[in-house]
N, C-alpha and C. Protein backbone atom coordinates (compact mmCIF):
# COMPACT_ATOMS: atom_id res chain seq x y z
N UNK A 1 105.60 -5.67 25.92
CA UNK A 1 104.99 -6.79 26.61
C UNK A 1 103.47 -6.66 26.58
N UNK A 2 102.99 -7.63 26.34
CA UNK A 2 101.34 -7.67 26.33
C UNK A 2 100.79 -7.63 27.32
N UNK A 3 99.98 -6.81 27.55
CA UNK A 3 98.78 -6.08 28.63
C UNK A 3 97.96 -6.81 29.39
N UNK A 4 97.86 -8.10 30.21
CA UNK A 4 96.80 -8.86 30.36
C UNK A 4 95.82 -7.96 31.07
N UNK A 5 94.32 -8.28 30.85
CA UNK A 5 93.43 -7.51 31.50
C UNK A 5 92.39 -8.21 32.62
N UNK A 6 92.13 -7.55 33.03
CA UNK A 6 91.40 -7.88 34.49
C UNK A 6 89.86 -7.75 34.49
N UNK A 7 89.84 -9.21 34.59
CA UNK A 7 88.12 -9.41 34.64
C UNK A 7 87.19 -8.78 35.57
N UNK A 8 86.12 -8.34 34.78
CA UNK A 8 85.13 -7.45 36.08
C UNK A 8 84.11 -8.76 36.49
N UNK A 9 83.69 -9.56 35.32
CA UNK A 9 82.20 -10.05 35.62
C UNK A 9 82.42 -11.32 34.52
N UNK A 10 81.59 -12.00 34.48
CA UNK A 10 81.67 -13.17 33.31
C UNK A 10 79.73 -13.51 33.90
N UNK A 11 79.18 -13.98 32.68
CA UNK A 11 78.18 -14.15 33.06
C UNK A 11 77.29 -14.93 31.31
N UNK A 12 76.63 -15.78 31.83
CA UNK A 12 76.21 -16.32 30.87
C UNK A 12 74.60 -15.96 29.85
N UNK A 13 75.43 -15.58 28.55
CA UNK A 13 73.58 -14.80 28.00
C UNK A 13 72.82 -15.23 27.67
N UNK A 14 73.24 -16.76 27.14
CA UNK A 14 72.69 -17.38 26.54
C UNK A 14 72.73 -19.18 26.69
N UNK A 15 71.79 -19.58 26.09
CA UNK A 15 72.02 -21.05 26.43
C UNK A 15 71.44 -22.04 25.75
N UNK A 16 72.00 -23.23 25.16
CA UNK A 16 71.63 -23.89 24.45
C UNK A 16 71.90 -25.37 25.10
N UNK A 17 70.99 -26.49 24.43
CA UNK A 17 71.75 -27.97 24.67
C UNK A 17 73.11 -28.22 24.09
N UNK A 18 74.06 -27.65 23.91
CA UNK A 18 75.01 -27.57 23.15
C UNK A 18 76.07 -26.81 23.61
N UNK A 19 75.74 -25.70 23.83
CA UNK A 19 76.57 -24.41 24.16
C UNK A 19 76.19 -23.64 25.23
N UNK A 20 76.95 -22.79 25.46
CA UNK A 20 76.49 -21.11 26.39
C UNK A 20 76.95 -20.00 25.71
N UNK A 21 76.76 -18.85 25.53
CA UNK A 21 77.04 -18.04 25.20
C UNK A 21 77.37 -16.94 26.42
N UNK A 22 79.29 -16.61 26.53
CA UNK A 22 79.19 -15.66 27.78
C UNK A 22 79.68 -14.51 27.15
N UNK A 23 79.85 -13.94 28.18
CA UNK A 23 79.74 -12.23 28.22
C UNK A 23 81.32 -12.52 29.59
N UNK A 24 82.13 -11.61 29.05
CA UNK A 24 83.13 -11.11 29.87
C UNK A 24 83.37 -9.99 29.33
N UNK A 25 83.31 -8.96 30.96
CA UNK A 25 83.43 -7.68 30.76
C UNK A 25 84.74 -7.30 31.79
N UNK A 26 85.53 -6.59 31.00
CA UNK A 26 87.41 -6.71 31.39
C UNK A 26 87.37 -4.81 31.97
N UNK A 27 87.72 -4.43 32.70
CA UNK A 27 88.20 -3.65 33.52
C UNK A 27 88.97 -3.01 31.90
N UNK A 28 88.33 -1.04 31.68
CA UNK A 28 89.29 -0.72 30.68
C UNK A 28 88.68 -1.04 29.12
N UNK A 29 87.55 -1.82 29.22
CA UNK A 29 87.23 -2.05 27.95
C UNK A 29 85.86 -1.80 27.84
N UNK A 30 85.17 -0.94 26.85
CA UNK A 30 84.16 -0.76 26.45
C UNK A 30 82.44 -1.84 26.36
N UNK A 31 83.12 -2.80 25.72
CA UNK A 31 81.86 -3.74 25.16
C UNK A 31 82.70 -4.64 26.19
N UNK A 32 81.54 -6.00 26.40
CA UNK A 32 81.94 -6.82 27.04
C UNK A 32 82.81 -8.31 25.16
N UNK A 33 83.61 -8.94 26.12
CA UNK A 33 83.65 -10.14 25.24
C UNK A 33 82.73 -11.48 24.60
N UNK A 34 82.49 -11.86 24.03
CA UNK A 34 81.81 -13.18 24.07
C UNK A 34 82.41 -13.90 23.53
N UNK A 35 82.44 -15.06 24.60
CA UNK A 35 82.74 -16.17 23.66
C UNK A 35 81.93 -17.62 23.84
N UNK A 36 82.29 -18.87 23.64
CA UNK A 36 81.52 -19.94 23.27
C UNK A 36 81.84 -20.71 24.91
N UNK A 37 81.22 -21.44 25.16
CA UNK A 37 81.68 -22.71 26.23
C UNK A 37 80.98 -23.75 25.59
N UNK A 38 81.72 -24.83 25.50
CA UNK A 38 81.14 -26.14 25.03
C UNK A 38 82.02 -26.81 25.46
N UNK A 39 81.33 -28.75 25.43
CA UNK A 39 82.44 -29.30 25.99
C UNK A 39 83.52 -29.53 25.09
N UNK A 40 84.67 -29.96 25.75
CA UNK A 40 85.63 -30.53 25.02
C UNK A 40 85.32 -31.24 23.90
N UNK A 41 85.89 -32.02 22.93
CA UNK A 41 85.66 -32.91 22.32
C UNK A 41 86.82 -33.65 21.78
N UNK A 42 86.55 -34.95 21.19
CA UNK A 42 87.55 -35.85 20.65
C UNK A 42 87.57 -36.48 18.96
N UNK A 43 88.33 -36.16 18.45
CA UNK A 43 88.54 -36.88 17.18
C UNK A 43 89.43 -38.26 17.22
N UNK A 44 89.10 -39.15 16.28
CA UNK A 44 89.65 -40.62 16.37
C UNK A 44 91.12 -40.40 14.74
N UNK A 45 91.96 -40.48 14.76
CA UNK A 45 92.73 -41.19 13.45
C UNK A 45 92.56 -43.15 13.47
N UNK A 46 92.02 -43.66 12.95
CA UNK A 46 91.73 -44.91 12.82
C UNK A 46 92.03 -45.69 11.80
N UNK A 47 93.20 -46.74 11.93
CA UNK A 47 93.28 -47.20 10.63
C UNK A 47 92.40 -49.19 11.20
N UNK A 48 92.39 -49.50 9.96
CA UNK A 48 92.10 -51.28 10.32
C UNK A 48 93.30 -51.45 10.19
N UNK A 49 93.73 -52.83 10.06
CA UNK A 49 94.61 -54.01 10.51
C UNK A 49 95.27 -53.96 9.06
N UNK A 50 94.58 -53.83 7.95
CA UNK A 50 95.58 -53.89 6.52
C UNK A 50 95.72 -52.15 6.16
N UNK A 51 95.84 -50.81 7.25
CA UNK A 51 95.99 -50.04 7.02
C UNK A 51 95.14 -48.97 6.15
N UNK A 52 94.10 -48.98 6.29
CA UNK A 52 92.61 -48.43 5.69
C UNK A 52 92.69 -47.21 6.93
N UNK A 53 92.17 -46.40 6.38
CA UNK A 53 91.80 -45.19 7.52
C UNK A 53 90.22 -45.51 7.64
N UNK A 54 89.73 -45.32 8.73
CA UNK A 54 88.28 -45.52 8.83
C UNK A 54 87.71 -43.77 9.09
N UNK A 55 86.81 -43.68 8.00
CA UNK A 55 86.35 -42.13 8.44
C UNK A 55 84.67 -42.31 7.97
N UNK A 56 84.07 -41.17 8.56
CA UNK A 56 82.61 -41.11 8.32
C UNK A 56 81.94 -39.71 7.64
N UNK A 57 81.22 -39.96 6.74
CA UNK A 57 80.32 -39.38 6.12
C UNK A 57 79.16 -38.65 6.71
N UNK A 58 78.68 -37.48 6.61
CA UNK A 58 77.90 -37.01 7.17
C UNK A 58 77.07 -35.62 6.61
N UNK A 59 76.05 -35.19 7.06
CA UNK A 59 75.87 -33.92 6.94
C UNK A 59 75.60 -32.95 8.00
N UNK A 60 76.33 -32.03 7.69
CA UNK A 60 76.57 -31.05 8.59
C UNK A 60 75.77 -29.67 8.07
N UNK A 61 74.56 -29.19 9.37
CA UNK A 61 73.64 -27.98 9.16
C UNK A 61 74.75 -26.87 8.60
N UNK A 62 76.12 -26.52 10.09
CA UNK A 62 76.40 -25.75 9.43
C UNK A 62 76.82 -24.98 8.61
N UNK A 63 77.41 -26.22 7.41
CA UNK A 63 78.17 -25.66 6.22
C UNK A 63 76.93 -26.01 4.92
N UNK A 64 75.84 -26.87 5.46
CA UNK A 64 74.81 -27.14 4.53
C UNK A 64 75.28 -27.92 3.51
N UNK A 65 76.40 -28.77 3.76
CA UNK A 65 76.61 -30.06 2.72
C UNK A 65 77.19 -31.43 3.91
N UNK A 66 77.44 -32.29 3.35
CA UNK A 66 77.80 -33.64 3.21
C UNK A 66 79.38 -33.47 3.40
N UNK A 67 79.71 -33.79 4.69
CA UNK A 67 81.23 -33.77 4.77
C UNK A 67 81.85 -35.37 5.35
N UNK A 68 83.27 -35.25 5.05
CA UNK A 68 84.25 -36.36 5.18
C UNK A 68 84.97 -36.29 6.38
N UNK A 69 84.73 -36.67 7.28
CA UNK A 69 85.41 -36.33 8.73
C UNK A 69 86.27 -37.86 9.54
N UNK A 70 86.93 -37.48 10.50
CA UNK A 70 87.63 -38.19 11.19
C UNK A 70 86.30 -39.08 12.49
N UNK A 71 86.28 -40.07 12.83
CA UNK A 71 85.36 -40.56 13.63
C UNK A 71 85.07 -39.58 14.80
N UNK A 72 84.41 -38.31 15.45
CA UNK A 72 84.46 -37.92 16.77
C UNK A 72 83.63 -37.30 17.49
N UNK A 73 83.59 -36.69 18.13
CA UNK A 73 82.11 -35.98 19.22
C UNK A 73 82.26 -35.53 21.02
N UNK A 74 81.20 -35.60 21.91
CA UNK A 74 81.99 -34.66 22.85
C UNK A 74 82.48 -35.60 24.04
N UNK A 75 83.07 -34.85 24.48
CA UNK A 75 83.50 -35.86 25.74
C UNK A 75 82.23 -35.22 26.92
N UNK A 76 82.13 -35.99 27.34
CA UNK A 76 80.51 -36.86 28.18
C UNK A 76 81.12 -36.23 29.75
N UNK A 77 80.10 -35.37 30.85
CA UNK A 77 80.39 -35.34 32.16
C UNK A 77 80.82 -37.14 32.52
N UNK A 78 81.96 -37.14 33.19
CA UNK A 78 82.58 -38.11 33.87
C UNK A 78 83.22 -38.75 33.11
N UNK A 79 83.13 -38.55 31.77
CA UNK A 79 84.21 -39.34 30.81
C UNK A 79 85.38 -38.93 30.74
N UNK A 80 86.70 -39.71 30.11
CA UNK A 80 87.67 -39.55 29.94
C UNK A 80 88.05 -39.25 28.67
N UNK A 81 89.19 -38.13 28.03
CA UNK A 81 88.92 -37.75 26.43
C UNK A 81 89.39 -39.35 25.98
N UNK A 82 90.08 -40.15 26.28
CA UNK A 82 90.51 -41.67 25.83
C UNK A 82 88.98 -42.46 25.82
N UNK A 83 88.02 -42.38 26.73
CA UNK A 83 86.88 -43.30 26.96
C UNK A 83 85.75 -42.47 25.72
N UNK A 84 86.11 -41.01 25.48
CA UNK A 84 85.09 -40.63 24.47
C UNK A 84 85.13 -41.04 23.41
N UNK A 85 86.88 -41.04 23.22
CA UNK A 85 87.42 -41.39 21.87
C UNK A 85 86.81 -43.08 21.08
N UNK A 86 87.33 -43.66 22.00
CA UNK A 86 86.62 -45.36 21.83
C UNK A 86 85.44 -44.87 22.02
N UNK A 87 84.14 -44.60 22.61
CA UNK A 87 83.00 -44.48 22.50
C UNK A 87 82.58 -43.98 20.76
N UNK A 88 83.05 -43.02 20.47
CA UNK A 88 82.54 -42.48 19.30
C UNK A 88 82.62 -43.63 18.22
N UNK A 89 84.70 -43.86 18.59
CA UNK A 89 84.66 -44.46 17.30
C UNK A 89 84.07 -45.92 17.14
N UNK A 90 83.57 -46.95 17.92
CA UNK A 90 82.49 -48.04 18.28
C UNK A 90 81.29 -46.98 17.79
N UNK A 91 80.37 -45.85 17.68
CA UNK A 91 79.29 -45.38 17.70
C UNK A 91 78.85 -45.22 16.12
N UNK A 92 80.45 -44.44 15.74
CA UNK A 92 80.33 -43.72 14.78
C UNK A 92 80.83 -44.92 13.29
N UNK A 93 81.19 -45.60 13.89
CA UNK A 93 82.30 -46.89 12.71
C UNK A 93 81.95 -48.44 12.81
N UNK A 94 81.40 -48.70 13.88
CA UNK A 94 81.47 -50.34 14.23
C UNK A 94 82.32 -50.66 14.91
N UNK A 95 84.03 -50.00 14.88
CA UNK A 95 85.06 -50.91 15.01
C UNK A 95 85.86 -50.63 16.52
N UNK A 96 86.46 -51.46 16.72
CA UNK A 96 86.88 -50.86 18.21
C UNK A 96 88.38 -50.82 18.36
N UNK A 97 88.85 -50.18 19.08
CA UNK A 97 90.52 -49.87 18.83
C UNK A 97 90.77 -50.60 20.21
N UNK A 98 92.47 -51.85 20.06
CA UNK A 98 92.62 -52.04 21.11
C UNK A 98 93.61 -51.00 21.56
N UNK A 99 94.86 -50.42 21.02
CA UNK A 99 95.90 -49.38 21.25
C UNK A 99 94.79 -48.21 20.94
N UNK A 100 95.12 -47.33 21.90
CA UNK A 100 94.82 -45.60 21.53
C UNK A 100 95.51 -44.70 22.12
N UNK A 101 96.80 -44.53 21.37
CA UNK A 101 97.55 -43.40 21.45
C UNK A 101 97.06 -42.19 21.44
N UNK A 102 97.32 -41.75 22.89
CA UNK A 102 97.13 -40.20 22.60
C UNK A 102 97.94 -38.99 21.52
N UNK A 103 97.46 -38.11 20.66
CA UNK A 103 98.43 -37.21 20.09
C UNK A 103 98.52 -35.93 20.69
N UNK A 104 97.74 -35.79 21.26
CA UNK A 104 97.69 -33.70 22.01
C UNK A 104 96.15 -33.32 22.16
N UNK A 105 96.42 -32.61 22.32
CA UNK A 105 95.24 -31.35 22.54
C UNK A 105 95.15 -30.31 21.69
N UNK A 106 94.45 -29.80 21.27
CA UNK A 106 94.81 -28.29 20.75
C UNK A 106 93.15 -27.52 20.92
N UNK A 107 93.61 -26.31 20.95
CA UNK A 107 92.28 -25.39 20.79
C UNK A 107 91.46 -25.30 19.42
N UNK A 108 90.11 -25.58 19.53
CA UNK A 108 89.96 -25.11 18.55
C UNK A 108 89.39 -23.62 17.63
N UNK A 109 89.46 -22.97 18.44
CA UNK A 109 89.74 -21.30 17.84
C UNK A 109 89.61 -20.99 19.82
N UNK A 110 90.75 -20.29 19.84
CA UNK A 110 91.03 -19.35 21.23
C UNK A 110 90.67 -18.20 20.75
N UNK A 111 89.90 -17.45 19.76
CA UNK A 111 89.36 -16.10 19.89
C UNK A 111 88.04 -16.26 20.39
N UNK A 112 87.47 -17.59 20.15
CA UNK A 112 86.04 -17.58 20.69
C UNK A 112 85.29 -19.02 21.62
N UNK A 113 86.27 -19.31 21.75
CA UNK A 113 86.01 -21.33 21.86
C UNK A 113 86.84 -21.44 23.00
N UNK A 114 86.49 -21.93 24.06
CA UNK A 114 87.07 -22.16 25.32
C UNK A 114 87.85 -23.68 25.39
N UNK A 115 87.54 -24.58 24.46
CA UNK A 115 87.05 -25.77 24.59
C UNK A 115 87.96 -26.74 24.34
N UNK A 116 88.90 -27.52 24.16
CA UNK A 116 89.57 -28.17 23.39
C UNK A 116 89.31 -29.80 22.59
N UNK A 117 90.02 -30.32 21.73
CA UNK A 117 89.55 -31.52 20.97
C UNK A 117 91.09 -32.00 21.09
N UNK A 118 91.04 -33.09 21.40
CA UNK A 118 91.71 -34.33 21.88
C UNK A 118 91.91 -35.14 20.79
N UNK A 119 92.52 -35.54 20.38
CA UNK A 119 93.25 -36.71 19.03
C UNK A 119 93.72 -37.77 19.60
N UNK A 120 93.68 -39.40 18.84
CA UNK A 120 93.84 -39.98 19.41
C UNK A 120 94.59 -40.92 18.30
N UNK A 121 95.14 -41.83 17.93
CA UNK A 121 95.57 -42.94 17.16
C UNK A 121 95.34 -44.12 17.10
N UNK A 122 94.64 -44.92 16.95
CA UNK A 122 93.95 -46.31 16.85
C UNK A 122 94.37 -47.20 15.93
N UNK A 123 95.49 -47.28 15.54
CA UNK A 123 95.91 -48.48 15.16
C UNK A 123 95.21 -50.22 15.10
N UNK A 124 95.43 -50.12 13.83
CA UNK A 124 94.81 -51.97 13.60
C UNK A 124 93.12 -51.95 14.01
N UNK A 125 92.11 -51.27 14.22
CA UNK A 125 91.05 -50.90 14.83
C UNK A 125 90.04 -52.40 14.22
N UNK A 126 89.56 -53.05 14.97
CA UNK A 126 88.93 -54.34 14.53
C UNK A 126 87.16 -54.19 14.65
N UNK A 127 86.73 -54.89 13.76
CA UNK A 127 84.97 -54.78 13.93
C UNK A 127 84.77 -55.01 15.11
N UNK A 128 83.26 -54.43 15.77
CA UNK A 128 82.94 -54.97 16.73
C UNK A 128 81.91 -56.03 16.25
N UNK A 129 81.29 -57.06 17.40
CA UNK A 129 80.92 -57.96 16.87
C UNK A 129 79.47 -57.37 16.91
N UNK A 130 78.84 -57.89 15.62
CA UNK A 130 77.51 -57.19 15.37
C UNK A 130 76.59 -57.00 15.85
N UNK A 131 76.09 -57.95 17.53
CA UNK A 131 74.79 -57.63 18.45
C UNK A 131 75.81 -55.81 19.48
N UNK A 132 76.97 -55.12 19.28
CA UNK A 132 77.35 -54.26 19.91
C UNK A 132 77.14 -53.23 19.32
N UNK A 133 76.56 -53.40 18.06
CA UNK A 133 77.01 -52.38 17.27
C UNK A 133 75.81 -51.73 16.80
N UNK A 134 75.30 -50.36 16.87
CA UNK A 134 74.21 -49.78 16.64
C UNK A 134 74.37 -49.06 15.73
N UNK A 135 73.93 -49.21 14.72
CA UNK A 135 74.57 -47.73 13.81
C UNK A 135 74.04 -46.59 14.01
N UNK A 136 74.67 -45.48 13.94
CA UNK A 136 74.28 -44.15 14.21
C UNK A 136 73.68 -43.82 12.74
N UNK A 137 72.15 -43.20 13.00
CA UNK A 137 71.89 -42.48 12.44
C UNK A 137 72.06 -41.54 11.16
N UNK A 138 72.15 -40.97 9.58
CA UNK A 138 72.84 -40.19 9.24
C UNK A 138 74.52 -40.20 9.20
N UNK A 139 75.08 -41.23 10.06
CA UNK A 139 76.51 -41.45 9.84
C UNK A 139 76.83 -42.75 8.90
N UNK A 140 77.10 -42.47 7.40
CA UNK A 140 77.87 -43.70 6.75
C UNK A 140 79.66 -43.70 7.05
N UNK A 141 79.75 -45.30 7.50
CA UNK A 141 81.35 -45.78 7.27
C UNK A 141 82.04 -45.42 5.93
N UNK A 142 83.46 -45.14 5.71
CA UNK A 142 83.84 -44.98 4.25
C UNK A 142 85.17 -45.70 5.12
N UNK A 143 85.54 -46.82 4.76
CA UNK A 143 86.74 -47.27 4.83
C UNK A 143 88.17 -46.55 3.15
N UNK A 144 88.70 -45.53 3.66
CA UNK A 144 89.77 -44.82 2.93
C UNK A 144 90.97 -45.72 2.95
N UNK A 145 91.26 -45.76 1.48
CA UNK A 145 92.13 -47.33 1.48
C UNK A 145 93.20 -46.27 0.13
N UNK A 146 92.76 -44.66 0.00
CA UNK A 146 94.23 -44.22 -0.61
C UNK A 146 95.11 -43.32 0.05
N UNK A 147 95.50 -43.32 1.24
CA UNK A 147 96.30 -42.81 1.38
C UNK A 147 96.11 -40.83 2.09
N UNK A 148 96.89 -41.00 2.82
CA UNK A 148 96.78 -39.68 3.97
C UNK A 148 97.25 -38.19 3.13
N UNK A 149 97.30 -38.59 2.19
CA UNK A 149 98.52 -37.50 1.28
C UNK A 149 97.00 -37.31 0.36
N UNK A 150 96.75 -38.13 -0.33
CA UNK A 150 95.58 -38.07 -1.32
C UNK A 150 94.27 -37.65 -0.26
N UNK A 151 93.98 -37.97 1.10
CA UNK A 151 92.81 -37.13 1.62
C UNK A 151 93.37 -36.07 1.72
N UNK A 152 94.69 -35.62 2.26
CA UNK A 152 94.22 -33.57 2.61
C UNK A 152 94.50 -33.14 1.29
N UNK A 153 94.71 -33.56 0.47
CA UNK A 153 95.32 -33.08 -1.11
C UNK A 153 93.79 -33.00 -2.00
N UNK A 154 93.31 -34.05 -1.35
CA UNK A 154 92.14 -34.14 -2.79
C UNK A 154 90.98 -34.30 -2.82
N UNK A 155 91.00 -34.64 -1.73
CA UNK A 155 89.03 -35.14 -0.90
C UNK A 155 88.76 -33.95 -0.82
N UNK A 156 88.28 -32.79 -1.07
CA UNK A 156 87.52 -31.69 -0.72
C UNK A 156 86.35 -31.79 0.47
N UNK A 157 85.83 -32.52 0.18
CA UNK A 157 84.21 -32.83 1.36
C UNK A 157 85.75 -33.12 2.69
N UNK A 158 87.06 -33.32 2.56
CA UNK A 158 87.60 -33.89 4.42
C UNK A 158 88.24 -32.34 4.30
N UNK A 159 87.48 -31.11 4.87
CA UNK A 159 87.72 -29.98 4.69
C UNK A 159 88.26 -29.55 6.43
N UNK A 160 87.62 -30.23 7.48
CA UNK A 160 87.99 -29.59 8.60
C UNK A 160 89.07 -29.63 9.27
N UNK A 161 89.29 -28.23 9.52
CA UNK A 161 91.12 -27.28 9.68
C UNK A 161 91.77 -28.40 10.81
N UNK A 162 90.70 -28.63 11.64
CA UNK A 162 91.03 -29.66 13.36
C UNK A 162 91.18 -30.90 12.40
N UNK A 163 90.50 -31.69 11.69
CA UNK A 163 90.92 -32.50 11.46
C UNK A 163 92.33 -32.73 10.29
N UNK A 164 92.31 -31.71 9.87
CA UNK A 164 93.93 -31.48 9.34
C UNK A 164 95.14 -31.90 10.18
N UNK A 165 94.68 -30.91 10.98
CA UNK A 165 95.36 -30.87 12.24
C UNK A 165 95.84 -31.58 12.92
N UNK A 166 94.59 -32.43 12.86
CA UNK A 166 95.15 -34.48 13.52
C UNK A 166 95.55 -34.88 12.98
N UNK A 167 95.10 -34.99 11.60
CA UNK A 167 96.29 -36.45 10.86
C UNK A 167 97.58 -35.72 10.77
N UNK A 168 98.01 -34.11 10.93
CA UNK A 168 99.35 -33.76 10.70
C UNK A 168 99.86 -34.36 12.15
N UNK A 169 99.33 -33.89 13.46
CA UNK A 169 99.63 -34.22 14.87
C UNK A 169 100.15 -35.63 14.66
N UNK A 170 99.27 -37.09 13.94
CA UNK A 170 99.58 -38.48 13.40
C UNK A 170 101.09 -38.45 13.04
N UNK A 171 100.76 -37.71 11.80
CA UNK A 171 102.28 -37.78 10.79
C UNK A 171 103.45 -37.10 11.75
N UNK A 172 103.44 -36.71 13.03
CA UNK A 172 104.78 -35.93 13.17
C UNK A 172 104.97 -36.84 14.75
N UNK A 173 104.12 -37.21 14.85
CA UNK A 173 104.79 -38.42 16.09
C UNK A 173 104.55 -39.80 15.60
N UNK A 174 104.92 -39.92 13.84
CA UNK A 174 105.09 -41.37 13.74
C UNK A 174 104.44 -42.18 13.60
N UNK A 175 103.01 -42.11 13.38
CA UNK A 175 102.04 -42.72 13.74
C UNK A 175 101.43 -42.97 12.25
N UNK A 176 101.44 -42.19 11.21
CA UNK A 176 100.87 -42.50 9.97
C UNK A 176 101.63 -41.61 8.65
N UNK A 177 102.19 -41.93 8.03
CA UNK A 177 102.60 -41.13 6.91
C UNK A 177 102.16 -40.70 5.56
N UNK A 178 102.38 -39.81 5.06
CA UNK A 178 102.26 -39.13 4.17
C UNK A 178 102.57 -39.86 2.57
């Protein structure tokens, strides 16, 4: 049976607009732990109305290229992971979802990440009308019109493990197939 251990102290070393960096030091153990605190966050699966996935283009510092991602970002003090989800994807896409199925939660690394990311399903997702719509910055629309099988198979730039993760979470409650 596994050993749970007993916290002495937790304390924060570090700090960013973004993150914290803590320190937990466990009763029995040498070095203290660190790990990350950040907020939660939410990814969108988004298709339009003739079944297009809506995803966005971007570049990301920390892999130092141009990646293919699912619409998403953090959930906001007082927000709801459903109210982040529509926020982003209106921020990040134009378009606004009237259904948004929730799919789960999951961690995204429990060796160092406290934090979790929220998935959501947006079905039929319609433009917003153009005085609502601000475009973000550095984020281009790519309306994906081949297929959920041909992005994790072949798009290389739609590399992230969480967003794998969602469109599989999609495909296994029904929501988008393969």
């Amino acid at each position: 049976m596994m050993n749970l251990q007993t916290l002495k102290s937790t304390a924060v070393v570090f700090q960013t607009p973004w993150f914290d960096l803590v320190a937990k030091d466990y009763l029995n153990e040498s070095h203290p732990h660190y790990s990350i605190s950040t907020k939660d966050y939410v990814c969108v699966i988004a298709t339009t109305e003739n079944g297009d996935l809506l995803l966005v283009r971007q570049f990301r510092p920390a892999l130092d290229k141009m990646v293919l991602e699912l619409p998403s970002g953090h959930v906001e003090e007082g927000e709801t992971p459903e109210q982040a989800a529509r926020k982003e994807l209106l921020e990040e896409t134009g378009y606004i979802a009237g259904e948004m199925i929730p799919l789960g939660a999951l961690s995204s690394d429990p060796g160092r990440l406290a934090n979790q990311m929220w998935s959501f399903f947006a079905p039929a997702a319609v433009p917003a009308p153009v005085e609502t719509f601000i475009p973000e910055a550095g984020i281009e629309l790519v309306v994906f019109d081949k297929g959920m099988r041909e992005l994790l198979l072949f798009e290389s730039s739609f590399s992230s493990a969480l967003n794998h993760a969602a469109v599989l979470m999609s495909v296994l409650k029904g929501c988008v197939s393969l």
